[in-house]
PDB file of N, CA and C in Angstrom:
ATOM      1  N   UNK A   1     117.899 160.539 140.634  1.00  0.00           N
ATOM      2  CA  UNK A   1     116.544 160.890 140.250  1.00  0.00           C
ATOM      3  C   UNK A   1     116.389 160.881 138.731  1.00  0.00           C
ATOM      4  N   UNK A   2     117.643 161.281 138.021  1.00  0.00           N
ATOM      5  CA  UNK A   2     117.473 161.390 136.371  1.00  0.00           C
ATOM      6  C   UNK A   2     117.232 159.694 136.053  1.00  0.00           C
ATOM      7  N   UNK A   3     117.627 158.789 136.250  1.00  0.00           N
ATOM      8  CA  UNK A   3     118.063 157.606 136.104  1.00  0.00           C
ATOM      9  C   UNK A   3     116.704 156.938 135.988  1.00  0.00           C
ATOM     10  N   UNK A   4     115.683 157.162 137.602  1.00  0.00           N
ATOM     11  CA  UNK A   4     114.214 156.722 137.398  1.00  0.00           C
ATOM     12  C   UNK A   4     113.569 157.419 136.242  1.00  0.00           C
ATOM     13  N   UNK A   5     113.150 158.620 135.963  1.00  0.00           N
ATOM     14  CA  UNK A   5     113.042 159.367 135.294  1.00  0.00           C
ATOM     15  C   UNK A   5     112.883 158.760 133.758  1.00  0.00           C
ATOM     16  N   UNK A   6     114.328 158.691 133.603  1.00  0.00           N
ATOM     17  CA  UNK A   6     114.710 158.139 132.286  1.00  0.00           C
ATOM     18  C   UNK A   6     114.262 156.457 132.496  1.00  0.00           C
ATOM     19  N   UNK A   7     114.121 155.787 132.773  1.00  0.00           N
ATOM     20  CA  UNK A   7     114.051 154.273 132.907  1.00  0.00           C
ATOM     21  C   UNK A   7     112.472 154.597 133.344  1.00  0.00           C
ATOM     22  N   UNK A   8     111.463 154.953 133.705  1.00  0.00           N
ATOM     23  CA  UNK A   8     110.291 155.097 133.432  1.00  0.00           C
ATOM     24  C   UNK A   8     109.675 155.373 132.324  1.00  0.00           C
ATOM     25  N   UNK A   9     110.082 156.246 131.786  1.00  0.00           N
ATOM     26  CA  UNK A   9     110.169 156.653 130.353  1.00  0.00           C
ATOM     27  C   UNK A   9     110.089 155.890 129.123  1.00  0.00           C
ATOM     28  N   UNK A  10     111.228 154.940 129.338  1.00  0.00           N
ATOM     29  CA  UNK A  10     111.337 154.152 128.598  1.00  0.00           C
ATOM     30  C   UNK A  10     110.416 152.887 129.002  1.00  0.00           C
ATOM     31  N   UNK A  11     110.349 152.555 129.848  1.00  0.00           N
ATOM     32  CA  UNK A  11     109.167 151.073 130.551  1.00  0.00           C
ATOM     33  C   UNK A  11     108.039 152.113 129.363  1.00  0.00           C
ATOM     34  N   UNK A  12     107.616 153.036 129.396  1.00  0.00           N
ATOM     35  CA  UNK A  12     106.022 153.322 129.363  1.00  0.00           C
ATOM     36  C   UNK A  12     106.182 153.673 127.594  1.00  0.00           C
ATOM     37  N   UNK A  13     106.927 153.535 126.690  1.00  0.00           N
ATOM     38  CA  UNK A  13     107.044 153.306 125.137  1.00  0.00           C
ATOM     39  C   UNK A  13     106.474 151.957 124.504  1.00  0.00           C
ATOM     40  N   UNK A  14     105.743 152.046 123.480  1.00  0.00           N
ATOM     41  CA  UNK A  14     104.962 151.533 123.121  1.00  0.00           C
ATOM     42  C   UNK A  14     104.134 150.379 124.384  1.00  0.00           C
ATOM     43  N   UNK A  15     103.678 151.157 125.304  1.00  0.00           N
ATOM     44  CA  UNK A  15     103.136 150.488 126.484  1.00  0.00           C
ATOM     45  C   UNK A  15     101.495 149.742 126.046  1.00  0.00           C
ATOM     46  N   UNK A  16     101.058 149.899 125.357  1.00  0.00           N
ATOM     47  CA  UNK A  16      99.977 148.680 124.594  1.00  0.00           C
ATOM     48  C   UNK A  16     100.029 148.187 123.195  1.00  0.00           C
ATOM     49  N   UNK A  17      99.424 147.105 123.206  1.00  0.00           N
ATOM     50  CA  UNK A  17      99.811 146.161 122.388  1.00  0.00           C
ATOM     51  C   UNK A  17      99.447 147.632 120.668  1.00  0.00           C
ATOM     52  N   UNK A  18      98.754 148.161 120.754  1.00  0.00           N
ATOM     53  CA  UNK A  18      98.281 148.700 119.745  1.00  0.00           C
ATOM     54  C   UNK A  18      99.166 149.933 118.983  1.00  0.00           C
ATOM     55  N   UNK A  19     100.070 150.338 120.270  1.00  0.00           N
ATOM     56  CA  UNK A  19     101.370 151.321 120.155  1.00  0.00           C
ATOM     57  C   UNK A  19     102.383 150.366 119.004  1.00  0.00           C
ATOM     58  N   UNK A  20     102.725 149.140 119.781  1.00  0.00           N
ATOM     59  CA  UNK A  20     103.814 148.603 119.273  1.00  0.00           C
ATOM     60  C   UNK A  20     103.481 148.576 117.658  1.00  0.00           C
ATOM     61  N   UNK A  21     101.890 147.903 117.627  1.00  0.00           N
ATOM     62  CA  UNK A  21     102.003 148.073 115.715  1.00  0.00           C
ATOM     63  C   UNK A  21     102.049 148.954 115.148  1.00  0.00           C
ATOM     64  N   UNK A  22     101.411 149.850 116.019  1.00  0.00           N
ATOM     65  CA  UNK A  22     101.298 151.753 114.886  1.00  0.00           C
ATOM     66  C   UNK A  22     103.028 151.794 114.880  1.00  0.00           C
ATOM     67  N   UNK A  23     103.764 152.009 115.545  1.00  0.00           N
ATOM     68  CA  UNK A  23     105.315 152.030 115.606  1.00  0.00           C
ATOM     69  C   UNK A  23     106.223 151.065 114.566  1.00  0.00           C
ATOM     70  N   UNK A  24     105.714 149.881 114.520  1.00  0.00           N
ATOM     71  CA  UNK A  24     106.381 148.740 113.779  1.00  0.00           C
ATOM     72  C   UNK A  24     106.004 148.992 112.239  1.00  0.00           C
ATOM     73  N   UNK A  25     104.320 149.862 111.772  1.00  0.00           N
ATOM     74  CA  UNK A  25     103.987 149.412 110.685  1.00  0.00           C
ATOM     75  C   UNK A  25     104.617 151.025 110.211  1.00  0.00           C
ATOM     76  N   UNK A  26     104.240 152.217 110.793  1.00  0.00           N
ATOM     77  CA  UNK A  26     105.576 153.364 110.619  1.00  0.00           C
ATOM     78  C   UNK A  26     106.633 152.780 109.970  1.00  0.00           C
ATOM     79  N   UNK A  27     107.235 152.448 110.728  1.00  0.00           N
ATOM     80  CA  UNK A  27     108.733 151.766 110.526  1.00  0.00           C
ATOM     81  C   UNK A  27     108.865 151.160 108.941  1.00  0.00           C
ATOM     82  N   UNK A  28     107.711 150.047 108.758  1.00  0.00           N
ATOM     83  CA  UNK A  28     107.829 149.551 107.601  1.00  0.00           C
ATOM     84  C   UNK A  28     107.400 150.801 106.626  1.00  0.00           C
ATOM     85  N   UNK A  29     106.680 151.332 106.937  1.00  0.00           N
ATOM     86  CA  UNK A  29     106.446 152.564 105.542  1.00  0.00           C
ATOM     87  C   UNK A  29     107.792 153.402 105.670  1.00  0.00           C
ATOM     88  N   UNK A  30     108.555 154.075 106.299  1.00  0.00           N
ATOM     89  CA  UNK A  30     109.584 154.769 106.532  1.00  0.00           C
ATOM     90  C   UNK A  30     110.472 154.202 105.339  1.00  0.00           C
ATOM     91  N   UNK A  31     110.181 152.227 105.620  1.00  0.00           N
ATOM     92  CA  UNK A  31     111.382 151.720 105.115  1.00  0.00           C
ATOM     93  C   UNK A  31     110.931 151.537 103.569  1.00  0.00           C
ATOM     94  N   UNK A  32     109.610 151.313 103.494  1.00  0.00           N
ATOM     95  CA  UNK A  32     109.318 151.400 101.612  1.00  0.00           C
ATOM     96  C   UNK A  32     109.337 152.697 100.960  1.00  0.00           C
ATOM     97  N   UNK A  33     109.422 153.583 101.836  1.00  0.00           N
ATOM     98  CA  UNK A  33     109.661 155.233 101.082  1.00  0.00           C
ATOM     99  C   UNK A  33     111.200 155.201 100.838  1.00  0.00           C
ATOM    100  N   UNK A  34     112.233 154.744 102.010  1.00  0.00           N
ATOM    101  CA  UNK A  34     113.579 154.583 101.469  1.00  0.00           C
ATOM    102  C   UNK A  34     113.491 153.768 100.158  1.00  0.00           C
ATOM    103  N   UNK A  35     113.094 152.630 100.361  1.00  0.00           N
ATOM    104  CA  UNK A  35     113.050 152.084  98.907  1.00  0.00           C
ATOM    105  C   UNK A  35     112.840 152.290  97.884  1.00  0.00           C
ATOM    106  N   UNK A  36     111.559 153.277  97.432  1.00  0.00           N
ATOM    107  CA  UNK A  36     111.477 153.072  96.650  1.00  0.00           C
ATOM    108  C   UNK A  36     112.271 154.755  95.984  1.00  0.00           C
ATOM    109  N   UNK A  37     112.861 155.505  96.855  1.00  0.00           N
ATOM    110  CA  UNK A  37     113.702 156.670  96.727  1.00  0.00           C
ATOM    111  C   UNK A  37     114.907 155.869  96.237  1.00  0.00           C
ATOM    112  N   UNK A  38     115.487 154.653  96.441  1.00  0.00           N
ATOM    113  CA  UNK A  38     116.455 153.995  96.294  1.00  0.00           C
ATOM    114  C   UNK A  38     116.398 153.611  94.641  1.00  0.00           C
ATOM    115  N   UNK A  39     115.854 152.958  94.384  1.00  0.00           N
ATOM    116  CA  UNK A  39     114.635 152.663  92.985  1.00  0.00           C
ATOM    117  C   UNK A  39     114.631 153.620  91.813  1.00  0.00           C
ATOM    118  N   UNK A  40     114.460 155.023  92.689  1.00  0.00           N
ATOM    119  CA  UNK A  40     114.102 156.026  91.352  1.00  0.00           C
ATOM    120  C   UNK A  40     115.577 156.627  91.446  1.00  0.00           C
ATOM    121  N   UNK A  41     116.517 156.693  92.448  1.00  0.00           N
ATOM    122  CA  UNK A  41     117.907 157.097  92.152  1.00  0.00           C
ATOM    123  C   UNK A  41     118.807 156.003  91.547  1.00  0.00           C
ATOM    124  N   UNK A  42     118.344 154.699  91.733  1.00  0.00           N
ATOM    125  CA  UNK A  42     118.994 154.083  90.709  1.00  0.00           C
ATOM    126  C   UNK A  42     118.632 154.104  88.863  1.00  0.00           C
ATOM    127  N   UNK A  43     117.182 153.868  89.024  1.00  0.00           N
ATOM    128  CA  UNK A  43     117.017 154.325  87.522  1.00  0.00           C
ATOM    129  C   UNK A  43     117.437 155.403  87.056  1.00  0.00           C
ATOM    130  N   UNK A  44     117.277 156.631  87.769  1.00  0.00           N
ATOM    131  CA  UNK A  44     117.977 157.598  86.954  1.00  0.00           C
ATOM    132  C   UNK A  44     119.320 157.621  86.795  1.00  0.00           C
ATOM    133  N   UNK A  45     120.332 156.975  87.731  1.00  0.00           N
ATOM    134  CA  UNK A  45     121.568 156.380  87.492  1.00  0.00           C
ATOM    135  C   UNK A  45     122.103 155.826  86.357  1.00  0.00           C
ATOM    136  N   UNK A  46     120.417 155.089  86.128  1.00  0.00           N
ATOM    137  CA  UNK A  46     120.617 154.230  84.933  1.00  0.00           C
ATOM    138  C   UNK A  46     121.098 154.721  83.140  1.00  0.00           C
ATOM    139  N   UNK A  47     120.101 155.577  83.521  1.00  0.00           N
ATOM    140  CA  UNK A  47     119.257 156.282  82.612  1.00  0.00           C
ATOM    141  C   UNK A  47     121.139 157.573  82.470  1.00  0.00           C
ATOM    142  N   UNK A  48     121.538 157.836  83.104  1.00  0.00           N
ATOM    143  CA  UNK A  48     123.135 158.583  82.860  1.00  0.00           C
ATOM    144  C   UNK A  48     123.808 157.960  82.840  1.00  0.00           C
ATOM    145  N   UNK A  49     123.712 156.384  82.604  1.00  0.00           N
ATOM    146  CA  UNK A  49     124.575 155.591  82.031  1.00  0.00           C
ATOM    147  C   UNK A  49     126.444 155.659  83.236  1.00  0.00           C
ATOM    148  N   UNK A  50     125.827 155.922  84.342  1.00  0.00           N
ATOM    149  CA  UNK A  50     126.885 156.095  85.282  1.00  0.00           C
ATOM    150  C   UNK A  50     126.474 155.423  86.673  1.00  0.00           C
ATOM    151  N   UNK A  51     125.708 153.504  86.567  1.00  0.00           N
ATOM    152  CA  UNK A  51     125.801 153.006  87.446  1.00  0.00           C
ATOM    153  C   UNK A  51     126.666 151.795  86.830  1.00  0.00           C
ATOM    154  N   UNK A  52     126.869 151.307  87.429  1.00  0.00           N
ATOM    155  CA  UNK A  52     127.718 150.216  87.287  1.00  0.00           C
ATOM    156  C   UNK A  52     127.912 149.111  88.689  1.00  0.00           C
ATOM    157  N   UNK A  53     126.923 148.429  88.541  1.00  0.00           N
ATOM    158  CA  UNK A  53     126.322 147.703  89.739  1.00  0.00           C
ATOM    159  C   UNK A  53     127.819 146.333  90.055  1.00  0.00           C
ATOM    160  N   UNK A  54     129.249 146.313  89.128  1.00  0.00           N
ATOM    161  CA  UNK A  54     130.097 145.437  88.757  1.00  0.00           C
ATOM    162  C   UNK A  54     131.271 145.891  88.584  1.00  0.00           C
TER     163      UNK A  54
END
């Protein structure tokens, strides 16, 4: 019974076309906030003269 349960569950995730983009375009903002957190910890890296990309 857990098995349907769980495997229904999952069938019914991003179940219209309009889910999948709100989910996909999330995703991409998630991933430009990592970035640009990536960005300002490298400049300040920079900036203490303790990156060394070599």
């Amino acid at each position: 019974m857990e098995d349907y349960d769980k495997k229904q569950q999952e069938e019914l995730l991003n179940f219209y076309a309009f889910q999948l983009r709100e989910s996909k375009r999330e995703h991409i903002a998630k991933l430009r906030q990592m970035f640009e957190e990536d960005k300002a910890r490298i400049e300040q890296m920079k900036t203490a003269r303790k990156f060394k990309p070599y």
